[in-house]
Protein backbone atom coordinates (compact mmCIF):
# COMPACT_ATOMS: atom_id res chain seq x y z
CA UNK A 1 141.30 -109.11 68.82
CA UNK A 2 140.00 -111.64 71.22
CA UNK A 3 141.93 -110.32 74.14
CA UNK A 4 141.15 -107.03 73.11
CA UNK A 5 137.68 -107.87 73.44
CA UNK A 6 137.41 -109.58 76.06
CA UNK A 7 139.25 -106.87 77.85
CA UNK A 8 135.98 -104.52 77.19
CA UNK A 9 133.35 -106.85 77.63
CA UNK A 10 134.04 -109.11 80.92
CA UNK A 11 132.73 -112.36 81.21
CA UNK A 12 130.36 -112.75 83.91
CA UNK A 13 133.08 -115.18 85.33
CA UNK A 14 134.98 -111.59 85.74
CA UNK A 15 132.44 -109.45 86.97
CA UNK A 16 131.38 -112.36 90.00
CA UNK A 17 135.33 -112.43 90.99
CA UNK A 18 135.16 -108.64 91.11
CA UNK A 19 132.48 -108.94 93.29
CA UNK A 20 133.77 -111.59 95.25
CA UNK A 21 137.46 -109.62 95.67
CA UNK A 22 135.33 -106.58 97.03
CA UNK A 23 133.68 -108.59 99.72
CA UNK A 24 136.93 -109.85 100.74
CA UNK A 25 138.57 -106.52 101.36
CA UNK A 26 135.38 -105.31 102.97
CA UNK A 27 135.85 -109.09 105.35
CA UNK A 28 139.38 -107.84 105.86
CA UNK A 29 138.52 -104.34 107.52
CA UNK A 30 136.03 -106.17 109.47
CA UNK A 31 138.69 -108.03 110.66
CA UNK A 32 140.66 -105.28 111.81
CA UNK A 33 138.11 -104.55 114.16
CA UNK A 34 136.52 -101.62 112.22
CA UNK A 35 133.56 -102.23 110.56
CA UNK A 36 133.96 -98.45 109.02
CA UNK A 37 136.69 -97.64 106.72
CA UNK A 38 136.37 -93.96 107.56
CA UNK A 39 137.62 -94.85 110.70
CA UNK A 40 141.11 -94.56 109.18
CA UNK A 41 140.11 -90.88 108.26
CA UNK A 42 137.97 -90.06 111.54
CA UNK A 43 140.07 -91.41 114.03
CA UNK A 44 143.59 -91.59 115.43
CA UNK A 45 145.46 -93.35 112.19
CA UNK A 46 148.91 -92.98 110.68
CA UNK A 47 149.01 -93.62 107.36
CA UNK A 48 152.57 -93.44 106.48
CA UNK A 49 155.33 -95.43 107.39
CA UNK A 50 157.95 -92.28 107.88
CA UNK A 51 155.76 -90.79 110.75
CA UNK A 52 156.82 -92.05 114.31
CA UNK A 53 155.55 -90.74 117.79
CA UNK A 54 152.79 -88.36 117.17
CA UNK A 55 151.72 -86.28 120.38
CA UNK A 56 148.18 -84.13 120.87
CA UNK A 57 147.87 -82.79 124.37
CA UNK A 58 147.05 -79.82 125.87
CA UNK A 59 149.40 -77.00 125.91
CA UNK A 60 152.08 -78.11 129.31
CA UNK A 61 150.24 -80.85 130.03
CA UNK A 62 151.65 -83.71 127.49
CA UNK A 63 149.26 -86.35 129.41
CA UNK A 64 146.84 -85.00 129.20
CA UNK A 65 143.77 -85.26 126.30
CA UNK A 66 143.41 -83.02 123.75
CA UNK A 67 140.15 -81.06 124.68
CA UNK A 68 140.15 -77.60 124.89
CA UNK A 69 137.40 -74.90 125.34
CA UNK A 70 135.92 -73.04 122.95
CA UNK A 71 136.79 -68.79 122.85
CA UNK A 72 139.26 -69.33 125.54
CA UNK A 73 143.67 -69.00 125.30
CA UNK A 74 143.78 -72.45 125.92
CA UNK A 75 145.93 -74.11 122.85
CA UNK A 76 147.24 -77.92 121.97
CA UNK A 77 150.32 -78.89 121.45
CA UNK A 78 150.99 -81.63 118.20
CA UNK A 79 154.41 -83.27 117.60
CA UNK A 80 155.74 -85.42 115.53
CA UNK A 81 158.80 -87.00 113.72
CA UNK A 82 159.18 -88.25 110.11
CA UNK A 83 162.06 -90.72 109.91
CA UNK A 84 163.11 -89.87 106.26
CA UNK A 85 164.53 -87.25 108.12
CA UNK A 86 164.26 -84.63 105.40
CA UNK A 87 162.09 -81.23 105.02
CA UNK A 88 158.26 -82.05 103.35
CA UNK A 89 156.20 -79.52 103.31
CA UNK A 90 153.14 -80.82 105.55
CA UNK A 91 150.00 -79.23 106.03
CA UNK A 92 146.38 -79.16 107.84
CA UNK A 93 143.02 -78.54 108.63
CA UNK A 94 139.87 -79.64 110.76
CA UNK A 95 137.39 -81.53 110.21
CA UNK A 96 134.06 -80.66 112.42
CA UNK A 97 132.45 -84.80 113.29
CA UNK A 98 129.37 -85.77 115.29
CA UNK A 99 129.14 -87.48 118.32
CA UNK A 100 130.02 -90.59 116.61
CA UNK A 101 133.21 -89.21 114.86
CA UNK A 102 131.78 -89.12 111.45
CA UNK A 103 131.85 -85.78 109.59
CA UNK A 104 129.28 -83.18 110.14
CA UNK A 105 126.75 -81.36 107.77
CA UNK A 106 128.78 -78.14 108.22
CA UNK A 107 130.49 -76.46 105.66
CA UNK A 108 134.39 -74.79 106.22
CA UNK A 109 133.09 -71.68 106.83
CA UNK A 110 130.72 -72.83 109.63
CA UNK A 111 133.10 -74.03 111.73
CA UNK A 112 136.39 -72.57 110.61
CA UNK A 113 137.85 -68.42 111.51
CA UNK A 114 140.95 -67.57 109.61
CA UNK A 115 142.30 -69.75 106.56
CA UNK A 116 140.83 -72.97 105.84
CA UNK A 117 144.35 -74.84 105.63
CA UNK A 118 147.77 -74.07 107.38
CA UNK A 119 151.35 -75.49 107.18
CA UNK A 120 153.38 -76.47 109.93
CA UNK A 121 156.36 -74.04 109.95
CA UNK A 122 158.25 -75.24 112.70
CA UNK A 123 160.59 -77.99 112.64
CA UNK A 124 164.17 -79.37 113.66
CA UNK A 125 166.41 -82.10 112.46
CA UNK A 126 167.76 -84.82 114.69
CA UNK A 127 171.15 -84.69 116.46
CA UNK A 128 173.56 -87.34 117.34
CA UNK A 129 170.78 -90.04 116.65
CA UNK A 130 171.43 -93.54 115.04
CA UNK A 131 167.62 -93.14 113.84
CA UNK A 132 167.46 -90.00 112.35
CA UNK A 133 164.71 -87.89 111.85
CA UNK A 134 163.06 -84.43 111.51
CA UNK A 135 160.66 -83.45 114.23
CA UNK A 136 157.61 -80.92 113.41
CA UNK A 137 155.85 -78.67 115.79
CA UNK A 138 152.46 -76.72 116.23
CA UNK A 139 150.52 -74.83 118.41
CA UNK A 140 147.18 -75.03 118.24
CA UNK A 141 144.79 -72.93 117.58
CA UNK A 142 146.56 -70.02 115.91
CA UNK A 143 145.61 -66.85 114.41
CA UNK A 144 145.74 -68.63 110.91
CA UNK A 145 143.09 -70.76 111.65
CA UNK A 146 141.21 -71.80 114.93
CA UNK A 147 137.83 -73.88 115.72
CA UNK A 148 134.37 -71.32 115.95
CA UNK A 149 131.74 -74.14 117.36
CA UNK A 150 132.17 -76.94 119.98
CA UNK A 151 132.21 -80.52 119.61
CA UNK A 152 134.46 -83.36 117.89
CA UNK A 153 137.05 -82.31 115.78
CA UNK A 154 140.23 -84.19 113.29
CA UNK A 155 142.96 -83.06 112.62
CA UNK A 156 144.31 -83.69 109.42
CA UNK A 157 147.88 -83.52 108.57
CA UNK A 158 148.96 -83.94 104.63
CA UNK A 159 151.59 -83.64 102.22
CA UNK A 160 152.34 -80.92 99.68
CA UNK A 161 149.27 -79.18 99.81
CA UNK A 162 147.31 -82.37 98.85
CA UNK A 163 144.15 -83.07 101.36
CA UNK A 164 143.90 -86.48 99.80
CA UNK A 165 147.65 -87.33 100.71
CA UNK A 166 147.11 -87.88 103.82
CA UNK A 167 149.82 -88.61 106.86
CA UNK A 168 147.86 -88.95 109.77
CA UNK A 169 144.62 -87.68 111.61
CA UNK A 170 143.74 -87.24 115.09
CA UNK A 171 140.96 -86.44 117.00
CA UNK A 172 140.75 -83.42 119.40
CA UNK A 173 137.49 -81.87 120.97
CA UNK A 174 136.47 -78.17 121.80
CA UNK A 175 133.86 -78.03 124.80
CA UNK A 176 131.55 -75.41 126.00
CA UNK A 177 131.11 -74.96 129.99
CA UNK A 178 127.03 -75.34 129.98
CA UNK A 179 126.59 -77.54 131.93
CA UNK A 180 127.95 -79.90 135.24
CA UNK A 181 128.98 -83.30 135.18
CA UNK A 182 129.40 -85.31 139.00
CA UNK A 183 129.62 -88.53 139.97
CA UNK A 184 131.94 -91.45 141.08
CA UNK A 185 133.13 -94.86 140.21
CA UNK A 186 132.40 -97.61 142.32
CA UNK A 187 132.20 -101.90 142.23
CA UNK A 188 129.76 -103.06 140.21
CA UNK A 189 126.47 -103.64 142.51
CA UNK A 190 125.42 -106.62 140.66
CA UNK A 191 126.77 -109.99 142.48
CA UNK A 192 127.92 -111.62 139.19
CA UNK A 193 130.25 -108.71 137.92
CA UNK A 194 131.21 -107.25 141.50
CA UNK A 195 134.80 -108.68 141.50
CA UNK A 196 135.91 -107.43 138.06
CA UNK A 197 133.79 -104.68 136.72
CA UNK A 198 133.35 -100.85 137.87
CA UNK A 199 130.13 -99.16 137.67
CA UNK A 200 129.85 -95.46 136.95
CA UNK A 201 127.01 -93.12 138.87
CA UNK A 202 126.77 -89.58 137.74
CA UNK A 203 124.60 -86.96 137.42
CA UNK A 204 124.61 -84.01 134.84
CA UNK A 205 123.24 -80.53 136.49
CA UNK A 206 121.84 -78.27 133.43
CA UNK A 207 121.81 -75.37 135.65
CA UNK A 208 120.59 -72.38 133.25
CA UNK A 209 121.26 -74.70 129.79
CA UNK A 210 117.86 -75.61 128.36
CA UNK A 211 117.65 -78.76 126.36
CA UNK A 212 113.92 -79.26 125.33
CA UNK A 213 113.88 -83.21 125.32
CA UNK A 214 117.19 -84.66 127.30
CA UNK A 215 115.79 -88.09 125.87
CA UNK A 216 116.32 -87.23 122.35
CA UNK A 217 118.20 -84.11 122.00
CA UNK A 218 121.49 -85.34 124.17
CA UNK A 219 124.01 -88.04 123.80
CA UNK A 220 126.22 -88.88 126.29
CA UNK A 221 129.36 -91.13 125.56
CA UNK A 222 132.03 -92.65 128.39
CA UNK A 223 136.12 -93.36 127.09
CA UNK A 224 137.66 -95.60 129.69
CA UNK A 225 141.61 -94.40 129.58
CA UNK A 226 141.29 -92.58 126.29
CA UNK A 227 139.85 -95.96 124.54
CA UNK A 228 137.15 -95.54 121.66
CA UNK A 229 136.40 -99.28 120.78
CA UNK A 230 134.97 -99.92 124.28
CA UNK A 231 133.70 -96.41 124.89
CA UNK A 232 129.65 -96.64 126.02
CA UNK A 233 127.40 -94.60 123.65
CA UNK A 234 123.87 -93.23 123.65
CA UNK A 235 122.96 -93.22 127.28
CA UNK A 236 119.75 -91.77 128.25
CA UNK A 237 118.83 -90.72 131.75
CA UNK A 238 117.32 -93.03 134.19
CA UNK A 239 115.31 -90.12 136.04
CA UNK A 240 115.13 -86.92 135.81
CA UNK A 241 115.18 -84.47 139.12
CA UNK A 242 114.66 -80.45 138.37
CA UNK A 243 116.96 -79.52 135.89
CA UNK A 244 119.48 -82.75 137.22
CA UNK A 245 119.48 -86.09 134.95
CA UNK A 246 120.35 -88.66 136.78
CA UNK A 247 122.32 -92.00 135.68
CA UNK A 248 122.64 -94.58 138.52
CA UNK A 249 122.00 -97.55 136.42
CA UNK A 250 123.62 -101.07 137.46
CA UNK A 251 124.45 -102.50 134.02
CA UNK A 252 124.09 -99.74 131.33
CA UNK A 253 127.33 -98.18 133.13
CA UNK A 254 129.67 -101.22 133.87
CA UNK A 255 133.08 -101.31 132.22
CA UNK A 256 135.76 -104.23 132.71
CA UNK A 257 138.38 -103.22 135.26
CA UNK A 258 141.17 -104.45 133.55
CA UNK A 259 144.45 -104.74 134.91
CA UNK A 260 146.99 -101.94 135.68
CA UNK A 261 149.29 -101.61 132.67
CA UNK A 262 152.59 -102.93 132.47
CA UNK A 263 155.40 -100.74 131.42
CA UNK A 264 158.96 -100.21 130.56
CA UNK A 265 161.42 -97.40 130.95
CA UNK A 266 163.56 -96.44 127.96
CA UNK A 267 164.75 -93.44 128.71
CA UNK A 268 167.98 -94.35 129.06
CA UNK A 269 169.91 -96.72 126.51
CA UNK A 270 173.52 -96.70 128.35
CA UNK A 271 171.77 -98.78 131.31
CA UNK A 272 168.98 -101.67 131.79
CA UNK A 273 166.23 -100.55 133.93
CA UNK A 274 163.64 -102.89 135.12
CA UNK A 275 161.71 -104.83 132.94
CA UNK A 276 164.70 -104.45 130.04
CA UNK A 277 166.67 -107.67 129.96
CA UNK A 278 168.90 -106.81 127.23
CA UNK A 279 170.15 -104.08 125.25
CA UNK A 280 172.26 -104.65 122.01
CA UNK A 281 173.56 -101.67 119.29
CA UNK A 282 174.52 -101.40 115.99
CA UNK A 283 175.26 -98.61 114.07
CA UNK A 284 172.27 -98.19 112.38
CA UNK A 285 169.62 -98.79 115.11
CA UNK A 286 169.48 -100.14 119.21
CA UNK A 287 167.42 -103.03 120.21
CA UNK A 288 166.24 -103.51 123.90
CA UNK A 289 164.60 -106.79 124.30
CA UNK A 290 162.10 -106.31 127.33
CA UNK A 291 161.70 -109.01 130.03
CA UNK A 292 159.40 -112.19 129.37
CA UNK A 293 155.66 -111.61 130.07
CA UNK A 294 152.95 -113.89 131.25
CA UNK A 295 148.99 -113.65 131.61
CA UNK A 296 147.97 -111.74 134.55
CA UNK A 297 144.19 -113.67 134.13
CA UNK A 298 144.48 -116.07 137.06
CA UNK A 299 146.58 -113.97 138.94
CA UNK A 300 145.53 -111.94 141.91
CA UNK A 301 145.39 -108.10 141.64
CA UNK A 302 148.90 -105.78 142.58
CA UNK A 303 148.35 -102.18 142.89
CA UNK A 304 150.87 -100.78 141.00
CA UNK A 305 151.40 -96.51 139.44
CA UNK A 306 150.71 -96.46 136.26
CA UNK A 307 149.65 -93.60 133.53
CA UNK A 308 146.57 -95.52 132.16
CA UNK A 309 148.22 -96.28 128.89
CA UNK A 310 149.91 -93.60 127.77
CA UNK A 311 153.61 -92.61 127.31
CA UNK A 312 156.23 -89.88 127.88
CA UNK A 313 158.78 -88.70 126.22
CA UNK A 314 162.17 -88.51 127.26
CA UNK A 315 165.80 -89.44 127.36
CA UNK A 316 168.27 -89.30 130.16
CA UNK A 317 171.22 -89.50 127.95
CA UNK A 318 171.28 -86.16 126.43
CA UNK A 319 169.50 -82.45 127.23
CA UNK A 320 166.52 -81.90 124.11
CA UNK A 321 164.08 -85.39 124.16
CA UNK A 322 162.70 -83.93 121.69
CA UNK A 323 165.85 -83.66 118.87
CA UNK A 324 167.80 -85.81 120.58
CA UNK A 325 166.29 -88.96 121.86
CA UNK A 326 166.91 -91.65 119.89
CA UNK A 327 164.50 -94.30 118.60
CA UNK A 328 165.12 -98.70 119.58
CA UNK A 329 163.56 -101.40 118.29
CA UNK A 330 161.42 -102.62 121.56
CA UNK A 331 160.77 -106.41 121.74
CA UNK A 332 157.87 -107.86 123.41
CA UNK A 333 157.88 -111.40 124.25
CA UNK A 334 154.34 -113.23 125.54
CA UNK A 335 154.60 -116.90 126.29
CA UNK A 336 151.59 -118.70 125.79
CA UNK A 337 151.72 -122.77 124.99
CA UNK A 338 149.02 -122.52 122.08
CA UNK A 339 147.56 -119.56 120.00
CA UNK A 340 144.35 -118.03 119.78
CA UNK A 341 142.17 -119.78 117.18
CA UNK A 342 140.12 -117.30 116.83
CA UNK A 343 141.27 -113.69 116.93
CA UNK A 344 144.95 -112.09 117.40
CA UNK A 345 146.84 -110.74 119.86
CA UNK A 346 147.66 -106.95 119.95
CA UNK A 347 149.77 -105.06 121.94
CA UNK A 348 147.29 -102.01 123.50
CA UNK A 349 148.06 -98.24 124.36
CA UNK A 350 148.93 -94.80 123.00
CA UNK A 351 152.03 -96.38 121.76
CA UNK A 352 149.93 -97.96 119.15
CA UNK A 353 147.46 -95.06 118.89
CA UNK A 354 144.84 -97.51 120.75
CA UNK A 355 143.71 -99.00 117.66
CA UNK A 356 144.30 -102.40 116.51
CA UNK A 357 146.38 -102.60 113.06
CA UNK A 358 149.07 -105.00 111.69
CA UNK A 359 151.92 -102.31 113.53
CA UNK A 360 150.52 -103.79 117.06
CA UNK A 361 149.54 -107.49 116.14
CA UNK A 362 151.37 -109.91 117.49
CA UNK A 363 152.91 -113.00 115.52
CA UNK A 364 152.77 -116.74 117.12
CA UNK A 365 156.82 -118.50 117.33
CA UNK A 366 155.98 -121.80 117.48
CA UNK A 367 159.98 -122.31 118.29
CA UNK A 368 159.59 -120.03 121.34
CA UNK A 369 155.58 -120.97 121.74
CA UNK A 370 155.26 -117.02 122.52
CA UNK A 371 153.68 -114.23 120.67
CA UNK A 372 156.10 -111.68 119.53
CA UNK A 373 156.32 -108.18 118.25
CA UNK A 374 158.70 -105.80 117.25
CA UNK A 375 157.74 -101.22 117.93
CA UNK A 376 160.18 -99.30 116.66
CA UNK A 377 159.83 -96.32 119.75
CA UNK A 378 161.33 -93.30 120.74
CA UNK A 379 163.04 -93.16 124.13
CA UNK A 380 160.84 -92.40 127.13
CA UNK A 381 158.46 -94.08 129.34
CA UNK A 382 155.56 -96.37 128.31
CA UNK A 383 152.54 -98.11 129.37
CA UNK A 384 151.19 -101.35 127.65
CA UNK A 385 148.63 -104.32 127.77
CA UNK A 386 148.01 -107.13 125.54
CA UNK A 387 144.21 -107.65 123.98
CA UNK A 388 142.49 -110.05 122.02
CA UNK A 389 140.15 -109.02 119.46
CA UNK A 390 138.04 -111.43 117.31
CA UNK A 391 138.21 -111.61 113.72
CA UNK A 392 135.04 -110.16 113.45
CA UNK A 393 135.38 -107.84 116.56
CA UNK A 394 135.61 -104.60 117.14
CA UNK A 395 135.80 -104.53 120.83
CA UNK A 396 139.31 -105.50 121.94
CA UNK A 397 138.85 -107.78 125.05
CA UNK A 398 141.83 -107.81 128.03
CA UNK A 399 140.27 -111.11 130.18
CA UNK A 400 142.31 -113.68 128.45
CA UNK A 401 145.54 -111.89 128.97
CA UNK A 402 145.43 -109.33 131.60
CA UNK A 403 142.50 -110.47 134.02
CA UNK A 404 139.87 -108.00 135.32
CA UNK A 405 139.54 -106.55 138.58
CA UNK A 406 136.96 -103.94 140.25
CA UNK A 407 139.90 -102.23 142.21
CA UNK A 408 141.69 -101.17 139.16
CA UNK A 409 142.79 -97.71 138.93
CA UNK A 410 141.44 -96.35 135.69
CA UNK A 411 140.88 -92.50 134.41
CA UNK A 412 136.66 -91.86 132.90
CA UNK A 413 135.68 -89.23 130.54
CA UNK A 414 131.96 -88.53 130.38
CA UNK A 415 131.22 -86.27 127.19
CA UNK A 416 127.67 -84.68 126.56
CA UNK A 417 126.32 -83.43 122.92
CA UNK A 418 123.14 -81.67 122.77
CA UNK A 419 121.64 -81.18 119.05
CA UNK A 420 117.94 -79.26 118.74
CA UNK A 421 115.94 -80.69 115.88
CA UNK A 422 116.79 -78.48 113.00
CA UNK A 423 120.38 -77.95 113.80
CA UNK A 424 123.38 -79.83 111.59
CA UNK A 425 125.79 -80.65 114.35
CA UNK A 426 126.59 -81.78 118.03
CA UNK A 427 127.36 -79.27 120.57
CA UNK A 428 130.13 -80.65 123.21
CA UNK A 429 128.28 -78.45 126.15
CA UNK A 430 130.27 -80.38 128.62
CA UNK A 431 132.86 -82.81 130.08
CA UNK A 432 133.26 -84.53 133.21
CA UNK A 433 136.58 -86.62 134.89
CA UNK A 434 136.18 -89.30 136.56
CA UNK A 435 138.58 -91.95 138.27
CA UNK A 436 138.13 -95.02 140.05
CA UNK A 437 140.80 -94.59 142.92
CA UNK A 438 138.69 -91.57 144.25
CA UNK A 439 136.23 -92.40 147.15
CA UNK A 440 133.01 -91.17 147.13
């Protein structure tokens, strides 16, 4: 009977170390970088183990983002592969956000024409794979169901008709042509970031679009190669000129340069292409173990092609990448004499959805005195760095490893939301493209 009570009336002991656990998992999500746990709803998150190589792009464009506009035939494309390699029934639906990617005020209805939830028909199973797998397919929208307003959208994808089991999410947008967005990318103006950081100067022409108060009906946000954590939020024009806002500040604009990514080619598994210094097989799996890395911070800048981060699909040893490329365990080797004391090591790109989760941390061999980590990846072409984020970050930083450079070639997105007092969400009423290797 003592147990039995003390079961239903904790000690205050009890109820302090249930307190204290619940800061600790809230410390531990802070040290992932995300000081949000919605993030792993309203962002790009897998959140089981089975799925591999999830692609949103537009419709024959597979590099491209997914952003389409609204009332127009334009349509997405999603893959993806689930390694148990059997049928589940998987589903989805959309989820309107605001500006900052948390979920509107809208109901369904509001934003939703045709049914509210869908399931992905369309699949095929692996062939002649060591990694086997089933690989899904949608096109997006459809006359099931299809976005009705503009602005920041997720796409959910779950299990068995359950909305709470959830797979994975990512985010798409649907844009409205009201407006113009021009502008360049040039060194940074001020003396003490000129060699390694890139200024952005743009202007947004409203034309015939009316926005009452620019100030405090419009948000504008910048993604530097498709990144979120470092994107720059809630810009407000410097000046104003007729119906043109203008933005030519010198430091409320700056991003780091970075480096141009590295990559590897794995597109083929019969032969070792550069950077792959070895690649082994078994039965159940390959392993390609890529060349050793170094930091690039001290080291002067090389123009190089890259695709800012992202990867392709593909295989060179059979006819259908998309059924029959196989998946490899990728190695990544980093030699550094000491670790970082006070933050982690992550390897950075689409391949790890650009966020910054156990999958892509690096682990410290004090044998090899490198950082090490293991992707399992299907074949095709990728593009990497390595960043450091604090433990209590949620900024990724590339100085330490990859250096920083003004010249850099890098893709920018500006996005503009407009709300009017009253309404309950953020219009996306336009998008502009920017990139840093085009002169003025």
């Amino acid at each position: 009977m003592h147990y039995i009570k003390h079961s239903l009336f904790p000690s205050w002991q009890n109820i302090l170390l249930v307190f204290m656990f619940s800061l600790f998992l809230s410390h531990l999500t802070a040290k992932a970088g995300y000081n949000n746990i919605d993030f792993f709803l309203y962002g790009d998150f897998i959140h089981k183990n089975n799925i591999k190589t999830v692609l949103f792009s537009q419709k024959d464009f597979e590099l491209s983002d997914p952003i389409i506009r609204l009332n127009t035939s334009e349509k997405l494309i999603l893959r993806f592969d689930d390694l148990d390699a059997d049928f589940k029934h998987y589903s989805y639906t959309i989820i309107h956000c605001d500006a900052h990617w948390q979920p509107s005020e809208l109901r369904d209805f509001e934003y939703i024409e045709g049914f509210y939830e869908d399931e992905i028909r369309d699949f095929r199973r692996s062939v002649n794979t060591r990694v086997p797998y089933t690989h899904y397919f949608l096109e997006f929208p459809n006359h099931n169901l299809r976005p009705s307003l503009s602005g920041n959208y997720i796409l959910k994808v779950f299990v068995n008709g359950d909305r709470e089991n959830v797979a994975f999410t990512r985010r798409f947008m649907v844009f409205e042509e009201r407006i113009n967005v021009d502008g360049y990318v040039q060194q940074a103006n001020l003396v003490r970031y000129r060699d390694r950081k890139q200024q952005l100067m743009f202007n947004i022409n409203l034309g015939n679009y009316r926005i009452s108060n620019p100030y405090r009906d419009m948000n504008v946000v910048i993604a530097q190669n498709g990144r979120w954590d470092n994107a720059i939020r809630n810009i407000d024009p410097k000046s104003i000129q007729g119906n043109t806002l203008v933005y030519d500040y010198e430091d409320k604009t700056l991003f780091e340069g970075g480096n141009e990514f590295r990559r590897f080619d794995i597109r083929s598994l019969r032969y070792m292409s550069e950077r792959v210094n070895d690649i082994q097989s078994s039965r159940r799996h390959w392993d390609v173990y890529l060349s050793a890395d170094y930091r690039r911070s001290f080291h002067r800048y090389v123009s190089d092609d890259d695709i800012n981060g992202r990867f392709q699909i593909r295989t060179q040893d059979a006819r259908n990448s998309d059924i029959e490329g196989d998946y490899a365990w990728v190695h990544f080797h980093l030699p550094m004499e000491t670790t970082i004391q006070s933050g982690h090591i992550y390897v950075m790109g689409a391949l790890t959805d650009w966020t910054f989760t156990e999958e892509g941390k690096m682990n410290y061999n004090f044998g090899e005195k490198a950082y090490e980590l293991s992707l399992l990846l299907k074949q095709g072409y990728y593009n990497y760095k390595y960043a450091v984020l604090e433990n209590e970050g949620a900024v990724a930083d590339v100085l330490y490893t990859e250096g920083s450079h003004s010249m850099t070639e890098n893709d920018y997105t500006i996005y503009v939301y407009h709300r009017e007092p009253g309404d309950l969400y953020d219009r996306l009423v336009g998008i502009g493209h920017l990139n840093s290797s085009i002169p003025r």
